[in-house]
C-alpha atoms as a PDB file:
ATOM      1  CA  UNK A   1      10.119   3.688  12.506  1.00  0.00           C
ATOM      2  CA  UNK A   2      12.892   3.699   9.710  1.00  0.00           C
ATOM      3  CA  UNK A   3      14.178   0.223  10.465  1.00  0.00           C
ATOM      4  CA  UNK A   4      10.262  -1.034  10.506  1.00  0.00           C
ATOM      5  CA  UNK A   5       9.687   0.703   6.904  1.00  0.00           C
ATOM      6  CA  UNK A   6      13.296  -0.718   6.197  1.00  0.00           C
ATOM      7  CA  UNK A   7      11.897  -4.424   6.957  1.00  0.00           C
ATOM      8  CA  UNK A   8       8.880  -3.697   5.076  1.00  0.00           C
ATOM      9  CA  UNK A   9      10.461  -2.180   1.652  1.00  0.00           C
ATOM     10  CA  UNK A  10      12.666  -5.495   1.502  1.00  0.00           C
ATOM     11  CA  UNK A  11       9.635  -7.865   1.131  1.00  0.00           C
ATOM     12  CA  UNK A  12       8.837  -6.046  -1.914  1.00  0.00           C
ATOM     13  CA  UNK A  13      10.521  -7.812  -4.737  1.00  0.00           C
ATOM     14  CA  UNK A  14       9.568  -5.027  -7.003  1.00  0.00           C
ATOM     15  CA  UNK A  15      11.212  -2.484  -4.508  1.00  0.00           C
ATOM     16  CA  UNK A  16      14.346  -4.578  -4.588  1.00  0.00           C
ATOM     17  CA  UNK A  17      14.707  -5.095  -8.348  1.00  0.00           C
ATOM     18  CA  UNK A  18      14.212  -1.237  -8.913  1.00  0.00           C
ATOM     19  CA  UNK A  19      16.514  -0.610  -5.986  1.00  0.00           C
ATOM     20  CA  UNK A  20      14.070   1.953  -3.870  1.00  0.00           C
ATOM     21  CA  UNK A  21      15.737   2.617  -0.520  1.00  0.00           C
ATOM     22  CA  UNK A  22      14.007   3.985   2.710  1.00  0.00           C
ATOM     23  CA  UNK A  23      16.295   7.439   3.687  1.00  0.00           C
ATOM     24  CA  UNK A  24      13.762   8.973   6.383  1.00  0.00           C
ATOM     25  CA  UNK A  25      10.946   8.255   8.079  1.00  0.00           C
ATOM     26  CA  UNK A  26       9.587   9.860  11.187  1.00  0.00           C
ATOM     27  CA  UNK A  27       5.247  10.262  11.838  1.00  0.00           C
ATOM     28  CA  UNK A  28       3.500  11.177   8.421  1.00  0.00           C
ATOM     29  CA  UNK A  29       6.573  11.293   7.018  1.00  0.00           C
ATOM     30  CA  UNK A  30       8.709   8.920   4.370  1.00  0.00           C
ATOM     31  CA  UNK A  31      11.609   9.533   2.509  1.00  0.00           C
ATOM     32  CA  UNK A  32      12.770   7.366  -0.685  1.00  0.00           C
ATOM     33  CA  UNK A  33      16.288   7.396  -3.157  1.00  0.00           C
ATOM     34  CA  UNK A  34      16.428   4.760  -5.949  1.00  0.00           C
ATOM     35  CA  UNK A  35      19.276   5.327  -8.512  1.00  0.00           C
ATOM     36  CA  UNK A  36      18.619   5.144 -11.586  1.00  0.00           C
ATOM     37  CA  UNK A  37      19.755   2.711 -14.479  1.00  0.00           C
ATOM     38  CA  UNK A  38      19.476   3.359 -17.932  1.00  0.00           C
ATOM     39  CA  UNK A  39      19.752   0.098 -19.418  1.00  0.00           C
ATOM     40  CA  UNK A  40      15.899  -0.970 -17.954  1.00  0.00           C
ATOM     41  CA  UNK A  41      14.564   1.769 -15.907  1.00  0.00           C
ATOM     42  CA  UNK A  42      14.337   4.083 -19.437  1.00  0.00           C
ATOM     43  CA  UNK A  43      11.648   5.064 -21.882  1.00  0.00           C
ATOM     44  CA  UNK A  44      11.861   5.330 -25.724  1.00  0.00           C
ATOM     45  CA  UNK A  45      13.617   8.830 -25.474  1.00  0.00           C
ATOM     46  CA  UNK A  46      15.830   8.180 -21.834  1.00  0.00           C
ATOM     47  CA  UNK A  47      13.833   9.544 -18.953  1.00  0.00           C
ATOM     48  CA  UNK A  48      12.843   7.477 -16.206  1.00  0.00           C
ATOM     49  CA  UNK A  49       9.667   5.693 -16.823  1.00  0.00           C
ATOM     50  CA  UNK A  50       6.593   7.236 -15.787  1.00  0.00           C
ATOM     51  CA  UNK A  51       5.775   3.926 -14.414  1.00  0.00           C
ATOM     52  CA  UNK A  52       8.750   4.249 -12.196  1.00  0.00           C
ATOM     53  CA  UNK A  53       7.511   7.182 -11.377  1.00  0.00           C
ATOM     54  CA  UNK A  54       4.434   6.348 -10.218  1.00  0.00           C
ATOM     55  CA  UNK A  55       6.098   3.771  -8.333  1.00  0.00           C
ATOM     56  CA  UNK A  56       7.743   5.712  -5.937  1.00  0.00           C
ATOM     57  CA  UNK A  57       5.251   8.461  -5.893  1.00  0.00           C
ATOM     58  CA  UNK A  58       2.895   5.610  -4.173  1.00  0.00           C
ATOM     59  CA  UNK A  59       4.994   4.106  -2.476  1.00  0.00           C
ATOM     60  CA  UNK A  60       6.626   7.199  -0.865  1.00  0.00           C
ATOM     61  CA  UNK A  61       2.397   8.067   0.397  1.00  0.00           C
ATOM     62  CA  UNK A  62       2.277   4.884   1.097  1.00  0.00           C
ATOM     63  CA  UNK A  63       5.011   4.495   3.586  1.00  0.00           C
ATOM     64  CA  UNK A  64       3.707   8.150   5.149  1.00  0.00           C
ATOM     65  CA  UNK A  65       0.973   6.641   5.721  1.00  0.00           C
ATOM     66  CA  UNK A  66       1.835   3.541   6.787  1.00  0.00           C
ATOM     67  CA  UNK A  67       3.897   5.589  10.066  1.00  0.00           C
ATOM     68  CA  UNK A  68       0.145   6.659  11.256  1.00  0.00           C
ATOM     69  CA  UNK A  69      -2.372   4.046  10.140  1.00  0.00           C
ATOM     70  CA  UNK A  70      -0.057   0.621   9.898  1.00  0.00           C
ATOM     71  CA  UNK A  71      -1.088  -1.061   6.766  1.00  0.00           C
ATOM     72  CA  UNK A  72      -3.158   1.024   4.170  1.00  0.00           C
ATOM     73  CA  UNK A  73      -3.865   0.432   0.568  1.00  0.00           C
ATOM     74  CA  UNK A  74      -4.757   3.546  -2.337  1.00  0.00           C
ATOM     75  CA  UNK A  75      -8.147   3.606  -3.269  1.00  0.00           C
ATOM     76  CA  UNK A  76      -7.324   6.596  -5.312  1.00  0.00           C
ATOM     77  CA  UNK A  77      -3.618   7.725  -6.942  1.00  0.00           C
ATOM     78  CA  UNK A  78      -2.855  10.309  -9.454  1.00  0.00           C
ATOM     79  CA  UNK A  79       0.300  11.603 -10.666  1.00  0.00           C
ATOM     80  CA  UNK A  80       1.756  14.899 -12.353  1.00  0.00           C
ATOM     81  CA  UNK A  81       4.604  15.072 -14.411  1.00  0.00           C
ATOM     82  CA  UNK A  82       6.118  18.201 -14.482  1.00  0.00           C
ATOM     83  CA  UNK A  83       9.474  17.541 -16.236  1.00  0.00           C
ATOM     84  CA  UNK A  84      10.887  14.973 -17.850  1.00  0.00           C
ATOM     85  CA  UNK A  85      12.567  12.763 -14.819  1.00  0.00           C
ATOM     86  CA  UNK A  86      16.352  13.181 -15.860  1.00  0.00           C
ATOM     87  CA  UNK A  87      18.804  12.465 -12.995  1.00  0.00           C
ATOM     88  CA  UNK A  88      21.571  10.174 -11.243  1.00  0.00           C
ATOM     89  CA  UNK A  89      19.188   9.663  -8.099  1.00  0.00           C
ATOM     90  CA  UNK A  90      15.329  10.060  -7.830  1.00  0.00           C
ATOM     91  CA  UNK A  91      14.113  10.900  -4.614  1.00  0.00           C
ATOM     92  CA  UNK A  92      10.849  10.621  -3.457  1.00  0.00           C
ATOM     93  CA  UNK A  93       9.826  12.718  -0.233  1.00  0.00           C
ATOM     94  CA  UNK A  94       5.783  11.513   1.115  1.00  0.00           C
ATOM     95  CA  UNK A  95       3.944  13.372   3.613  1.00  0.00           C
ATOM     96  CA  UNK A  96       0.543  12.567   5.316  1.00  0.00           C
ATOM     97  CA  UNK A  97      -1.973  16.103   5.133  1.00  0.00           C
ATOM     98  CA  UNK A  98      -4.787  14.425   6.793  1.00  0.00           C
ATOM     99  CA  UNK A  99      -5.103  11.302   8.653  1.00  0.00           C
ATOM    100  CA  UNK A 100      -8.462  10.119   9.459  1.00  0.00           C
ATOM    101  CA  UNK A 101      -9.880   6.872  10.696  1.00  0.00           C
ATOM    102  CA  UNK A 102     -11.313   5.272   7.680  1.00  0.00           C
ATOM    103  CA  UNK A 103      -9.052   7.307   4.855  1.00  0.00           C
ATOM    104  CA  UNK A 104      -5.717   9.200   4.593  1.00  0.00           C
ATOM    105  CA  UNK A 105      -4.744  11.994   2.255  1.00  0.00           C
ATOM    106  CA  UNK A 106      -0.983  11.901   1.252  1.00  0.00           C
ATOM    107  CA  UNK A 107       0.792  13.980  -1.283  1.00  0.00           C
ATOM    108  CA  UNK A 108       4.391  13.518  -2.386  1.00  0.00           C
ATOM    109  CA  UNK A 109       6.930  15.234  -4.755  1.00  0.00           C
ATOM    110  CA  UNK A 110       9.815  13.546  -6.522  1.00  0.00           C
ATOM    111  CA  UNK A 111      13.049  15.240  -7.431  1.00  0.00           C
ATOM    112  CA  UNK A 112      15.888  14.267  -9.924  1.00  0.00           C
ATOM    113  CA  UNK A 113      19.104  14.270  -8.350  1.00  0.00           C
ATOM    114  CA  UNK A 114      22.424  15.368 -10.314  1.00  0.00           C
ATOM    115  CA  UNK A 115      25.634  15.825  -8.289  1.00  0.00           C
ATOM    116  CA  UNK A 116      23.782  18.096  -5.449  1.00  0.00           C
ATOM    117  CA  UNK A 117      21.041  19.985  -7.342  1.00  0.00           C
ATOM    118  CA  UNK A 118      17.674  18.552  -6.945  1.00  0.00           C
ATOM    119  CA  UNK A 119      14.651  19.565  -9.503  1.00  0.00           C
ATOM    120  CA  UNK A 120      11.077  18.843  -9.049  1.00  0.00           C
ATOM    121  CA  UNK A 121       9.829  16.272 -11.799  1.00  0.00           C
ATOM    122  CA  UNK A 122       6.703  15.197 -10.500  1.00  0.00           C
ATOM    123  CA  UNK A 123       3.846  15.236  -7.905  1.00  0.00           C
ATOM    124  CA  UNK A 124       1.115  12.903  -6.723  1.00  0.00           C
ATOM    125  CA  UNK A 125      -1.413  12.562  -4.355  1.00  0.00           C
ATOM    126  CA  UNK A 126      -3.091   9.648  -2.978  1.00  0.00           C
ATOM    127  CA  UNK A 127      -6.096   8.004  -0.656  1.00  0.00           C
ATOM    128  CA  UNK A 128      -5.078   5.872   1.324  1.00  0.00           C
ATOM    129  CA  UNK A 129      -7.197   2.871   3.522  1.00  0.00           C
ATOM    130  CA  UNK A 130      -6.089   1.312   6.214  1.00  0.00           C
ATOM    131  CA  UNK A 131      -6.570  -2.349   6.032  1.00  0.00           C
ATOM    132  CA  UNK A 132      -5.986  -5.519   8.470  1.00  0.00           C
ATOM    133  CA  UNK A 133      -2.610  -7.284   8.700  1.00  0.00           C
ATOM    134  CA  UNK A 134      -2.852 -10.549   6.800  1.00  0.00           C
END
């Protein structure tokens, strides 16, 4: 299942320009790390972007979901920053809560990373449909 989500995270060119890395991945489940780069990942005042946050917020319920349904798409996203997104490392973990057969629920939390401490920075949640291969 890792090495499948591997293979499927390197067609993304966005996922390789911002450097997003599968770390875990198991049924419902899908871990993320991208390191982060000041020089274009950075708003006006240093944080990560919220768009970068978003990013991996999706794409860490997307991935969950993916291990359960196979291809899905969000119908419905939010986020919820809860502090501004300082760190070496963001990692983003996804879980499924509900899997059903025409929509899944997914929620996932994304931490800052500095040396070993890890602090919650933001939230989101997501619907999720599957969809056919192409």
């Amino acid at each position: 299942m890792l090495d499948a989500l591997k293979q499927i995270n390197s067609t993304s060119a966005f996922n390789r320009w911002a450097g997003i890395e599968v770390t875990h991945a198991r049924s419902g489940e899908a871990d993320l790390s991208m390191a982060f780069r000041s020089a274009d990942m950075a708003q006006y005042a240093g944080f990560l972007h919220a768009g970068l946050i978003g990013a991996l917020l999706d794409t860490a319920c997307g991935f969950a979901a993916g291990t359960v349904a196979g291809n899905v798409l969000a119908s419905h996203f939010s986020v919820n920053c809860l502090a501004p997104a300082v760190g070496e490392v963001f990692v983003a973990k996804g879980r499924v809560i509900k899997a059903g057969k025409k929509q899944l629920f997914a929620r996932a939390e994304l931490f800052a990373q500095t040396g070993d401490q890890l602090k919650l920075v933001a939230t989101g949640d997501a619907i999720l449909v599957p969809v056919e291969n192409r």
